[in-house]
Protein backbone atom coordinates (compact mmCIF):
# COMPACT_ATOMS: atom_id res chain seq x y z
CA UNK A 1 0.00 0.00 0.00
CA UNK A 2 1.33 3.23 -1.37
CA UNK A 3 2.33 5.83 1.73
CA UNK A 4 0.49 9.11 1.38
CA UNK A 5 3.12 12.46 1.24
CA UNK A 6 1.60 13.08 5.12
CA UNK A 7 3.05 10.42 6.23
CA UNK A 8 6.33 10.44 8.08
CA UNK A 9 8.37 8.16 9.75
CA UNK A 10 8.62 8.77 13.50
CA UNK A 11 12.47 7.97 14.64
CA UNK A 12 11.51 8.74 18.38
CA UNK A 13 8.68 6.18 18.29
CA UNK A 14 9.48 2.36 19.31
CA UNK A 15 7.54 -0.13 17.22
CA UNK A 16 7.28 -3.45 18.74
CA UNK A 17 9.68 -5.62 17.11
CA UNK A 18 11.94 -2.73 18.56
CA UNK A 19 10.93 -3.71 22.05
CA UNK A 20 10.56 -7.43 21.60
CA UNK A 21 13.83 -8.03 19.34
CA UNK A 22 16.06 -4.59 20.36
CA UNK A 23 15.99 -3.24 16.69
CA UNK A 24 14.87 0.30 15.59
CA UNK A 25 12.25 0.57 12.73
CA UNK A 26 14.68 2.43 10.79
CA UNK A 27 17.65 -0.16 11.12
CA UNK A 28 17.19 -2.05 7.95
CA UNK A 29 18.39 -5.18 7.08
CA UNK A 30 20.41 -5.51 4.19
CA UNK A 31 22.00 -8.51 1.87
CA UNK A 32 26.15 -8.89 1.36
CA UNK A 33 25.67 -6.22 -1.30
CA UNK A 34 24.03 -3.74 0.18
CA UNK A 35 20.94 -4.12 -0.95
CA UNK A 36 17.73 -4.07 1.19
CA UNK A 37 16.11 -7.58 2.21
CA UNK A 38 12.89 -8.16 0.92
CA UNK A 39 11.31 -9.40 2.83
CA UNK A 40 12.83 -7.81 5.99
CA UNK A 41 13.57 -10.90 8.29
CA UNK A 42 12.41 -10.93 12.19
CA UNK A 43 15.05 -11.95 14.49
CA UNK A 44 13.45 -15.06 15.50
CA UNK A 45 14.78 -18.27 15.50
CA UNK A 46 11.05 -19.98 13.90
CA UNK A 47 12.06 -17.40 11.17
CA UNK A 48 12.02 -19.39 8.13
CA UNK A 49 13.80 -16.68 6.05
CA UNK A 50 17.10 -17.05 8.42
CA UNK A 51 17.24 -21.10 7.45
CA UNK A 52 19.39 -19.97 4.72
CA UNK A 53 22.09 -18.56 7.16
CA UNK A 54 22.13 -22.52 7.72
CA UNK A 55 23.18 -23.65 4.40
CA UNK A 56 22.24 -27.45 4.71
CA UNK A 57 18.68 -26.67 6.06
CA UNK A 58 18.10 -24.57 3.22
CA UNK A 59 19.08 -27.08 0.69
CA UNK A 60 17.57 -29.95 2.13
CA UNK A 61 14.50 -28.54 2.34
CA UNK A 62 14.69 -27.36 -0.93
CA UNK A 63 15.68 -30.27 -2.27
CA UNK A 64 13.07 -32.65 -0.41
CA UNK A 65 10.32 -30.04 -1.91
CA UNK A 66 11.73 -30.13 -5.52
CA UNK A 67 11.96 -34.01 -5.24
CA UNK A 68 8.39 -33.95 -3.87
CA UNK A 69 7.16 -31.36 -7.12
CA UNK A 70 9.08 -34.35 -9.16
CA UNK A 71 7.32 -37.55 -7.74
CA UNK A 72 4.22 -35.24 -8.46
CA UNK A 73 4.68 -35.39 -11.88
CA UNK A 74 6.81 -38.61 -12.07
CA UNK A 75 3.85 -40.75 -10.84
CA UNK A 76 1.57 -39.11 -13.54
CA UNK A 77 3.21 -39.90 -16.63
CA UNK A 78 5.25 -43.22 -15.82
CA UNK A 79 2.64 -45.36 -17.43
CA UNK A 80 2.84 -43.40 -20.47
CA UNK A 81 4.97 -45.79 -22.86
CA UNK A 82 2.65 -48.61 -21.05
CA UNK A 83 -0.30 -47.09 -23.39
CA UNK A 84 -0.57 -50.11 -25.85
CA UNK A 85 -0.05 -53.07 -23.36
CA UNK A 86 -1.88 -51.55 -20.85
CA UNK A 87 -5.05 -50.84 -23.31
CA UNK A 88 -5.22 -54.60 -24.84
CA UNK A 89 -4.66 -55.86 -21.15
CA UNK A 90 -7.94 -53.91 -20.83
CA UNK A 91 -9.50 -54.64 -24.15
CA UNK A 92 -9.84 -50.92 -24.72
CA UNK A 93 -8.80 -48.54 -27.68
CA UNK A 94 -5.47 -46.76 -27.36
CA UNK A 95 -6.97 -43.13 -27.15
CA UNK A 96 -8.78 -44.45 -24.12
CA UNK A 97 -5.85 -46.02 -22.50
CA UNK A 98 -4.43 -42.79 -21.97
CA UNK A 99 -7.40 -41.44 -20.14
CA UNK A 100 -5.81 -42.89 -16.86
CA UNK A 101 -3.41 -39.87 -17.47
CA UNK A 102 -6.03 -37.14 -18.45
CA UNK A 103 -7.49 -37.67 -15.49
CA UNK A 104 -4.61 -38.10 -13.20
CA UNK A 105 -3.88 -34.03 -14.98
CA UNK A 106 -7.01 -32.95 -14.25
CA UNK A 107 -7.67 -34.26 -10.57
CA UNK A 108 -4.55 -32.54 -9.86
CA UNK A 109 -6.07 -28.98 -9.74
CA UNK A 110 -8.84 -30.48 -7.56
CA UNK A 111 -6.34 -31.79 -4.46
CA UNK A 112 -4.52 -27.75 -4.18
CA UNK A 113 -7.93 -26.21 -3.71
CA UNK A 114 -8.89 -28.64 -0.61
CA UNK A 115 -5.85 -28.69 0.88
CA UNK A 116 -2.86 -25.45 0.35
CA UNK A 117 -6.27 -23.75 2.32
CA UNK A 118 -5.69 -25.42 5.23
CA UNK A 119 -1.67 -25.91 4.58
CA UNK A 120 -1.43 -21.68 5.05
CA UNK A 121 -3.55 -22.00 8.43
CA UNK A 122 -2.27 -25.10 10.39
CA UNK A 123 1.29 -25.82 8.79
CA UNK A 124 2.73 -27.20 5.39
CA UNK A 125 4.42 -30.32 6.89
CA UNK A 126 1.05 -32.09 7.34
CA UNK A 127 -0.10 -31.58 4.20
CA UNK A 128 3.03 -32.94 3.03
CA UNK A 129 2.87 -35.61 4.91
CA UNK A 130 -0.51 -36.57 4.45
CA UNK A 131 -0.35 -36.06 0.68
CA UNK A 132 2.54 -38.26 -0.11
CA UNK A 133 0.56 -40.54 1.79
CA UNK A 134 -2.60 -40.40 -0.29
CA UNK A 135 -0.04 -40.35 -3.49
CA UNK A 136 1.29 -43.88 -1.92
CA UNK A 137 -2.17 -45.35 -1.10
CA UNK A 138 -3.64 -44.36 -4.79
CA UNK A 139 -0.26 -46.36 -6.44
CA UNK A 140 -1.06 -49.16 -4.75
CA UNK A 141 -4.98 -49.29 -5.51
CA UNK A 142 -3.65 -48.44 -9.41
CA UNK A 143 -1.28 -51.25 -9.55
CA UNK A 144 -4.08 -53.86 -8.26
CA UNK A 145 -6.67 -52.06 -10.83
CA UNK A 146 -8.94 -55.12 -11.89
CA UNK A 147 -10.78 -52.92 -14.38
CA UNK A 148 -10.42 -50.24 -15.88
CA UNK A 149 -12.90 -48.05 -13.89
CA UNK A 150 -10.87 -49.21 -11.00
CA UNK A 151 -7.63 -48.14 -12.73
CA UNK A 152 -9.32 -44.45 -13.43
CA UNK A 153 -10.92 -43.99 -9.80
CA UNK A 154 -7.31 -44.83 -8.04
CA UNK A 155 -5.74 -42.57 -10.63
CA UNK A 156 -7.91 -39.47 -9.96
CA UNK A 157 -6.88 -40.13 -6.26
CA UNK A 158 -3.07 -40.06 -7.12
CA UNK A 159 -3.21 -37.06 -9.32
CA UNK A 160 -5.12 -35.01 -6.52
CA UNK A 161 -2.90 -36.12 -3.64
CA UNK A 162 0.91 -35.71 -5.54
CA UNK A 163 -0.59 -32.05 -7.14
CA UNK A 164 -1.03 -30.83 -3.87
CA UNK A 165 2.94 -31.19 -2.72
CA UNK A 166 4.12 -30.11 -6.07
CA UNK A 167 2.29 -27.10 -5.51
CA UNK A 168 2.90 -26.44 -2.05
CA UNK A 169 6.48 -25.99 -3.06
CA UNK A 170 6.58 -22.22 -4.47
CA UNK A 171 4.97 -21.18 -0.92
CA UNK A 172 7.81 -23.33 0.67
CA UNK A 173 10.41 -21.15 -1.32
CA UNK A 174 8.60 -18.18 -0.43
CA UNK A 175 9.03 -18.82 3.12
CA UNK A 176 12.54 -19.04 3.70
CA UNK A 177 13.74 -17.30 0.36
CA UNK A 178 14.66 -13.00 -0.42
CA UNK A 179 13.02 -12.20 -3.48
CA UNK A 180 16.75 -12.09 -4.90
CA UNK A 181 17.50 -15.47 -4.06
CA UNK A 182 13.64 -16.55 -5.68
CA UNK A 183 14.30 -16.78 -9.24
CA UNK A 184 17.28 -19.67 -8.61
CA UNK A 185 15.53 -22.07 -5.81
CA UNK A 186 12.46 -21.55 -8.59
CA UNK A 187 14.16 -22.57 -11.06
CA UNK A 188 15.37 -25.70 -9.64
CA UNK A 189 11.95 -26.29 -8.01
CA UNK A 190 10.38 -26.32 -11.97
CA UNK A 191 13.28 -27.93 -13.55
CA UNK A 192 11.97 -30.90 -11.08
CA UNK A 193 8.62 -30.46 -11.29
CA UNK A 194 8.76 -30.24 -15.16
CA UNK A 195 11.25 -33.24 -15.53
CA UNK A 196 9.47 -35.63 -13.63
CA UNK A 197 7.36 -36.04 -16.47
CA UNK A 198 9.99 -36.35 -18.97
CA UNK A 199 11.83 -38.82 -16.72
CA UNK A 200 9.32 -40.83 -16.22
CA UNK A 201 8.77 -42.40 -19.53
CA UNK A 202 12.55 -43.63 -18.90
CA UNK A 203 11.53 -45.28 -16.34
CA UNK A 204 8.00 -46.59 -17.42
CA UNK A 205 9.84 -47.87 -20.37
CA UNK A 206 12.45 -49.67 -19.22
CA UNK A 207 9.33 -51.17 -16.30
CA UNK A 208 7.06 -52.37 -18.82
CA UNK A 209 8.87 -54.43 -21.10
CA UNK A 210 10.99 -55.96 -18.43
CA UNK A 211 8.28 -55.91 -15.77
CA UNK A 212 4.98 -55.35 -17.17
CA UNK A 213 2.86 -52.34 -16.94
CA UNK A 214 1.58 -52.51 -13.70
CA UNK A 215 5.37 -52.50 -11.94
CA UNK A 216 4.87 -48.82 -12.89
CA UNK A 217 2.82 -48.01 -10.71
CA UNK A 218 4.55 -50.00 -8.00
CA UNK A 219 7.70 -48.07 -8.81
CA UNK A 220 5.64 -45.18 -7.57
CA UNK A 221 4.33 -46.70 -5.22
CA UNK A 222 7.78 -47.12 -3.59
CA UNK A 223 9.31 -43.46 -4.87
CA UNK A 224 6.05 -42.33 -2.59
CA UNK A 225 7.21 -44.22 0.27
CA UNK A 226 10.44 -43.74 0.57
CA UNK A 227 10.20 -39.66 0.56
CA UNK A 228 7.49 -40.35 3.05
CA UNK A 229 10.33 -41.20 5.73
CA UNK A 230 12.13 -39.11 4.40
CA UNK A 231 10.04 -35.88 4.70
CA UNK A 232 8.87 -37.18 8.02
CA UNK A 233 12.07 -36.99 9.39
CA UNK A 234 14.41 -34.17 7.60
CA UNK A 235 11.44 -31.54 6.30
CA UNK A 236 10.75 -28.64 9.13
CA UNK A 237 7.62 -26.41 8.82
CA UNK A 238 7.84 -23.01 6.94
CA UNK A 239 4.75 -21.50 7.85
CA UNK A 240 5.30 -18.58 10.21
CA UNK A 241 3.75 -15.67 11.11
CA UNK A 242 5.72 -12.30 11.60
CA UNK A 243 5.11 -10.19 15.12
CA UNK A 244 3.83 -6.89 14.25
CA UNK A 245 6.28 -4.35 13.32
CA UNK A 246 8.38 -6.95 11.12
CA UNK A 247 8.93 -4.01 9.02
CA UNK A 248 6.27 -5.50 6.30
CA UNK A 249 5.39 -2.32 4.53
CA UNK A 250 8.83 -0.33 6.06
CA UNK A 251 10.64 -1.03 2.79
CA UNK A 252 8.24 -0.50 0.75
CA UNK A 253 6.94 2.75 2.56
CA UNK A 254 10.68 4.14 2.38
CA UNK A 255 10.79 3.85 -1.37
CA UNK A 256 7.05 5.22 -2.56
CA UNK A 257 6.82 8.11 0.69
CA UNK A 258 6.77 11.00 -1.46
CA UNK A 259 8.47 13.45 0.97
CA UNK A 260 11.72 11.25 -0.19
CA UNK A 261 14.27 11.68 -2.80
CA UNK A 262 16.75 9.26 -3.50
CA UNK A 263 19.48 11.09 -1.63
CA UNK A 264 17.22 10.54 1.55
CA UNK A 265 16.76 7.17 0.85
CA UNK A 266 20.87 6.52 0.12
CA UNK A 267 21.08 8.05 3.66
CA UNK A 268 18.90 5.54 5.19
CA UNK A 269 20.50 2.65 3.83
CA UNK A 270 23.61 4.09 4.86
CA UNK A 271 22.28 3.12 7.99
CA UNK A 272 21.38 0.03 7.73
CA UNK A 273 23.54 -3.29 8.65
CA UNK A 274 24.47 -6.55 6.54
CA UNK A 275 22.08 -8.45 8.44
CA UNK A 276 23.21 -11.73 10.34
CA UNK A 277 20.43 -14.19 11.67
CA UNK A 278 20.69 -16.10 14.99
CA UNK A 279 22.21 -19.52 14.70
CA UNK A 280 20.25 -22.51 14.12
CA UNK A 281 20.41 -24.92 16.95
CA UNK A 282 18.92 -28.54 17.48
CA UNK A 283 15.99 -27.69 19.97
CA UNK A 284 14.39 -25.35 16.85
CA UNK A 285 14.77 -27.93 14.16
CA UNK A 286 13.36 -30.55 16.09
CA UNK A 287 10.37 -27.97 17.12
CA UNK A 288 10.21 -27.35 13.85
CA UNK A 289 9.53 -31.25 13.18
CA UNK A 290 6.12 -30.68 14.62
CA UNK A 291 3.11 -31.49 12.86
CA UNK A 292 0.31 -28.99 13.74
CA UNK A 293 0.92 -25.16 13.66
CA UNK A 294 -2.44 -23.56 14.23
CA UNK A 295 -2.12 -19.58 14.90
CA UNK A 296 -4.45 -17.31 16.49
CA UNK A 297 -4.07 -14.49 13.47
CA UNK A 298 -5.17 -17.48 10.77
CA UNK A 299 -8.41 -19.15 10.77
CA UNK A 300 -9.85 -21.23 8.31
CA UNK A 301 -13.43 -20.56 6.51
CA UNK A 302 -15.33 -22.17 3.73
CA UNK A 303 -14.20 -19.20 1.12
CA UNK A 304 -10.97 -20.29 1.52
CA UNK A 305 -11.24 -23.68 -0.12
CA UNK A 306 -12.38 -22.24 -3.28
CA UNK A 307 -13.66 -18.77 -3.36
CA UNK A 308 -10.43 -17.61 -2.45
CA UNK A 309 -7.73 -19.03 -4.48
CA UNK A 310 -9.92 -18.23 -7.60
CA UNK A 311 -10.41 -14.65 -6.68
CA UNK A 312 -7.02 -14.21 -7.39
CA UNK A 313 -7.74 -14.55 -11.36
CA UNK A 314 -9.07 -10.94 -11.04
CA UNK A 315 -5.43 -9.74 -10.62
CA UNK A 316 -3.97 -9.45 -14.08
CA UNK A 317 -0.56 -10.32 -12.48
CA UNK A 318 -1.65 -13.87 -11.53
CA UNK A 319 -4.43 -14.65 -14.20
CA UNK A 320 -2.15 -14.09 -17.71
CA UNK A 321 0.79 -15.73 -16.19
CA UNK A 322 -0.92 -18.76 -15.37
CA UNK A 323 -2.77 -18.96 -18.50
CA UNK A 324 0.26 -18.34 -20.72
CA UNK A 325 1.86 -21.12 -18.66
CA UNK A 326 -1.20 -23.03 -18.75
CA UNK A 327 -1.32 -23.09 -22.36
CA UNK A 328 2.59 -23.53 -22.92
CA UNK A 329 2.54 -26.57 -20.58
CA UNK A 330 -0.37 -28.24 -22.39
CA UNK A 331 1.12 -27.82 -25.98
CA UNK A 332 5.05 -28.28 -25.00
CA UNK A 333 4.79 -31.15 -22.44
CA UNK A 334 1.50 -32.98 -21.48
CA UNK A 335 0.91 -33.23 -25.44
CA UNK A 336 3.96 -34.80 -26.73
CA UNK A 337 4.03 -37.19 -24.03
CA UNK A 338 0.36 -38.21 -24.70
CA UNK A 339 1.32 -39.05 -28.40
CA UNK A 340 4.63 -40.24 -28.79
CA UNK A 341 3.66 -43.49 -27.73
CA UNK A 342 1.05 -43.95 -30.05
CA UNK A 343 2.39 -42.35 -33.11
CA UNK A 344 5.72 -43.70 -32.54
CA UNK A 345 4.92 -47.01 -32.24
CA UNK A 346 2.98 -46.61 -35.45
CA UNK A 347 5.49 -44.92 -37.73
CA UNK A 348 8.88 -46.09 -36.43
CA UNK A 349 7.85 -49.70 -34.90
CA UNK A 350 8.68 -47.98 -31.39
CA UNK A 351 8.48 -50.49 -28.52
CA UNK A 352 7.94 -49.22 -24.82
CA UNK A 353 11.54 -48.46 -24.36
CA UNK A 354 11.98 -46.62 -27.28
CA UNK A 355 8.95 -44.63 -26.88
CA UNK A 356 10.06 -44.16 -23.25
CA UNK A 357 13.57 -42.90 -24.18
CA UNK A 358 12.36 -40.61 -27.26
CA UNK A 359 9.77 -38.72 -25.62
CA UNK A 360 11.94 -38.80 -21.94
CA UNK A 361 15.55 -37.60 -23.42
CA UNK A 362 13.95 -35.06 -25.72
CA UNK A 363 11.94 -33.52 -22.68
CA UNK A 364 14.45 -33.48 -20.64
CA UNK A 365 17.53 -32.17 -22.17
CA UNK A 366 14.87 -29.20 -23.20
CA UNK A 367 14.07 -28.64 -19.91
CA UNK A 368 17.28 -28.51 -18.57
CA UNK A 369 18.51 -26.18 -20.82
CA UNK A 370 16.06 -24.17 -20.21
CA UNK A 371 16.61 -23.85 -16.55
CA UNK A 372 20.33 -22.82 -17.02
CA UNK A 373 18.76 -19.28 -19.06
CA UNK A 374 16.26 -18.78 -17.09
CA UNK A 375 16.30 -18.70 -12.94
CA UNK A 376 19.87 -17.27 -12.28
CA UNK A 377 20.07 -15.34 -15.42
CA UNK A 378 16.28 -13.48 -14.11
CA UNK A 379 17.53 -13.09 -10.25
CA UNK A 380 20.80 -11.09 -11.69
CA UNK A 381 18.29 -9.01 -13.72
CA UNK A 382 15.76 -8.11 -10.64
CA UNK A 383 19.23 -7.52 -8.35
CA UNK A 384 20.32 -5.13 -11.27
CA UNK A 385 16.98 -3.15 -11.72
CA UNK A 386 16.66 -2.79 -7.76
CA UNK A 387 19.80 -0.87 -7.51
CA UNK A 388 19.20 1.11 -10.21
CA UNK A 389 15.48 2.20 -9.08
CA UNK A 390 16.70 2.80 -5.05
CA UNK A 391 19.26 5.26 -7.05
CA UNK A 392 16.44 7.18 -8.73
CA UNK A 393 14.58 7.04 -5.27
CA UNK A 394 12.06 4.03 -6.65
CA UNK A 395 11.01 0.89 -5.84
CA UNK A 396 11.87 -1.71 -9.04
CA UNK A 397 8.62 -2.77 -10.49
CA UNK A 398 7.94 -7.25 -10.15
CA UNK A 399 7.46 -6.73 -13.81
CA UNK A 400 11.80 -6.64 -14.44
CA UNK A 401 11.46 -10.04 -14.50
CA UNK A 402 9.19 -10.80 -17.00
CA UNK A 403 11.33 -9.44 -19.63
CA UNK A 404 13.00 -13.48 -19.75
CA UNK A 405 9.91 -14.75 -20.70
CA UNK A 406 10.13 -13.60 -24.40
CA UNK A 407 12.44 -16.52 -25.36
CA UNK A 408 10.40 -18.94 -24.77
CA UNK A 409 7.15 -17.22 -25.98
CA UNK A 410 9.29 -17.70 -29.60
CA UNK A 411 11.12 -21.11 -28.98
CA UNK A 412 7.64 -22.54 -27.92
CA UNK A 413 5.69 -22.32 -31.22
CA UNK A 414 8.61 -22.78 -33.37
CA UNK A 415 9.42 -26.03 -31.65
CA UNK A 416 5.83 -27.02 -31.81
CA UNK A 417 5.75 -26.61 -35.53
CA UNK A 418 8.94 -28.90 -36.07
CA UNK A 419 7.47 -31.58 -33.91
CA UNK A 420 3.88 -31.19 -35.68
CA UNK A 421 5.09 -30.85 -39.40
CA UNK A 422 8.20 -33.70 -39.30
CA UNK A 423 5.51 -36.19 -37.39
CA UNK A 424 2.83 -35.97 -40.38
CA UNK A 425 5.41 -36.52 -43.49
CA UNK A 426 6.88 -39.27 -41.30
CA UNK A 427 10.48 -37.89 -41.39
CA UNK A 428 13.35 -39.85 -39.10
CA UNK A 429 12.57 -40.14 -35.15
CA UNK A 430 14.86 -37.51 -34.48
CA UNK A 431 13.40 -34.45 -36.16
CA UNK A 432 10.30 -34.56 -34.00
CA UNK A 433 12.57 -35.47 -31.07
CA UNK A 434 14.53 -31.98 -31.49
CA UNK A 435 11.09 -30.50 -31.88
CA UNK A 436 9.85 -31.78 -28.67
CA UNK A 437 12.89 -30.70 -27.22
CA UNK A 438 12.81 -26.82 -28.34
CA UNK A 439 9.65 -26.32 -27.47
CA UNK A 440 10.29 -27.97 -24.01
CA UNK A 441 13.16 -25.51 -23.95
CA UNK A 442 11.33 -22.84 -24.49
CA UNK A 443 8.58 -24.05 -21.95
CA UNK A 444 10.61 -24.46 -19.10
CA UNK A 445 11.89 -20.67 -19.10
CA UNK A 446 7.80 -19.82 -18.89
CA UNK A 447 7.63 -21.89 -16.59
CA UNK A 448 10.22 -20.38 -14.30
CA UNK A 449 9.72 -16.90 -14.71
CA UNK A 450 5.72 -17.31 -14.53
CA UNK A 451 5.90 -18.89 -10.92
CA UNK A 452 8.63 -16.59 -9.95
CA UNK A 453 6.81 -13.50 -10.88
CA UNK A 454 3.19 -14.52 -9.95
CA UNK A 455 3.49 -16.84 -7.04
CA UNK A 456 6.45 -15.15 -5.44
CA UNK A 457 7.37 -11.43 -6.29
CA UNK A 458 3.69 -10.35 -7.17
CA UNK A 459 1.71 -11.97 -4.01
């Protein structure tokens, strides 16, 4: 909220992180370069945003999050090369067969809207928790599928359930990450979630022929399991709420008060310190183990299980992103991994592993690359337009980093149209293959800088 010119900042006046925590409101925190934090941290030890002065609790959570986003995906596309034996197992038509993955998509914007509600009021490590267990449950009903009905009602469960945790993540990063260090932990955070699809049909490949279809599901079913114990034991909770005064609005008061130039506002950074959080000792990580986190300033209603997150569409900010990204995902990935296996196996005699290794290698070298242009290469760019705006006496618009989307808003189509035109005058395998892999490319630096911008700088 903008600061009108009448306001001014009182430096006699003690604010109550002041007397709780012994720092004055105009003492702001800043990063190794001088910059302002944003968010400004609380000096508490709960404080998810000083984990990363702990380097290994930063990663590992990171990493058990991003592993989580890739199981997500993982255990909705392993069957994939499994289309054809899995459909005359079932006596059904191949278009059909791969059904059991439309609807594993499709259930997995139901699961976020029941449960990221109550995962902001009462802690994020339950959800986890009891998400990857829902994921595990719903891999063993699909593996044991006697029909196909059966096959489709445990595989709307498992989409649901894994969606939930995948999306969870970007509030994860949120907590503990400066909007400076965002744009890299989202990057690896998509690169996962993105590339569990495209390894999966490695796996599922490899599975099938050697195993049968149904091992692919039990493959998740023990992925699910394992990260179970391991969440339950190495993931902390994030959630936290900041004691008044946290210096929420400070920052951004300081930069839009229009009684301020930017010589005033050089003079107040001046004073401000390189900020060093408390230590992190064993009695708060194993607090932090806990499993329920209600707080008296949350409460849960019924809006929030629906109403809520779809208000959020009326902010342009949130609604283009995720339809650009919505769009790009559904041409670049879910697409070519819901055809390969039939059109491959078709024109180029394709068996499971084939298919699985095609559609897998080409997804996931695009991806990849992908990553490496977009999160680092957008954090330098928001760093870069922060100092130049607090030099001009402005606060740097969440827009700077929007500017990396335009390479993949080109790559995208023009990969499409290689895939699309090389696949109907039956050219070699690999021509589609690079296709796949351009517009994946292209995809995955969307993909980045629309959760980075949307989920994390805008709200």
């Amino acid at each position: 909220m903008q600061s009108s010119s009448s306001e001014k900042v009182d430096l006699g006046e003690k604010s109550v992180e002041e007397r709780e925590y012994g720092v004055t409101p105009l003492t702001i925190k800043l990063d190794e370069t001088g910059l302002p934090l944003i968010p400004q941290p609380s000096t508490s030890e709960d404080d998810p945003l000083n984990y990363p002065n702990s380097q290994w609790l930063k990663w590992l959570v990171l990493f058990q999050v991003s592993m989580l986003a890739f199981l997500a995906t993982l255990n909705v596309a392993i069957p994939n090369p499994a289309v054809v034996p899995l459909s005359q197992e079932f006596n059904i038509a191949h278009v059909t067969g791969t059904y059991q993955t439309t609807i594993a998509i499709g259930t997995s914007a139901i699961g976020p809207l029941v449960f990221v509600p109550i995962a902001n009021v009462y802690g994020r490590r339950f959800v986890y928790l009891f998400t990857l267990l829902i994921g595990f449950v719903s891999a063993i009903g699909s593996a044991l599928a006697k029909s196909y009905g059966t096959l489709i009602v445990a595989r709307a469960f498992n989409g649901s359930g894994a969606a939930t945790a995948a999306v969870l993540g970007a509030g994860t990063i949120s907590d503990m990450c400066y909007i400076h260090q965002r744009g890299k932990a989202m990057g690896l955070y998509t690169v996962m979630l993105t590339n569990g699809a495209h390894l999966a049909p490695i796996i599922g490949g490899y599975v099938a022929r050697n195993r049968g279809w149904r091992w692919c599901f039990w493959t998740g079913t023990m992925l699910n399991g394992v990260f179970l114990v391991i969440c339950f034991f190495f993931l902390p909770e994030t959630l936290y709420t900041r004691p008044p005064g946290a210096y929420d609005d400070m920052l951004a008061d300081l930069t839009k008060n229009d009684e301020l130039d930017s010589t005033e506002i050089k003079e107040l950074l001046k004073q401000g310190k390189v900020y060093q959080p408390p230590p992190l000792t064993l009695s708060v990580y194993i607090r932090r183990l806990g499993f329920w986190y209600p707080s008296p300033d949350r409460k849960l209603r019924a809006r929030d299980f629906v109403v809520k997150p779809l208000s959020m569409l009326k902010y342009p900010s949130v609604a283009f992103p995720a339809l650009f990204y919505g769009v790009v995902y559904g041409f670049a990935s879910i697409e070519p991994a819901l055809t390969l296996a039939t059109l491959f196996t078709r024109l180029y005699h394709f068996d499971t592993v084939k298919n699985g290794l095609a559609n897998g290698i080409s997804l996931l070298v695009g991806a990849s690359l992908g990553e490496l242009c977009s999160g680092p290469v957008t954090d330098v760019m928001v760093q870069r337009a922060r100092r130049r705006a607090l030099e001009q006496g402005k606060a740097a618009p969440a827009e700077v980093r929007l500017h990396g989307i335009w390479t993949g808003a080109i790559t995208v189509p023009v990969g499409l149209l290689m895939y699309g035109f090389t696949i109907q005058y039956a050219h070699s395998f690999v021509a589609p293959c690079i296709g796949m892999a351009v517009a994946c490319f292209g995809m995955q630096i969307v993909s980045s800088v629309c959760y980075t911008y949307s989920c994390n700088d805008c709200y």
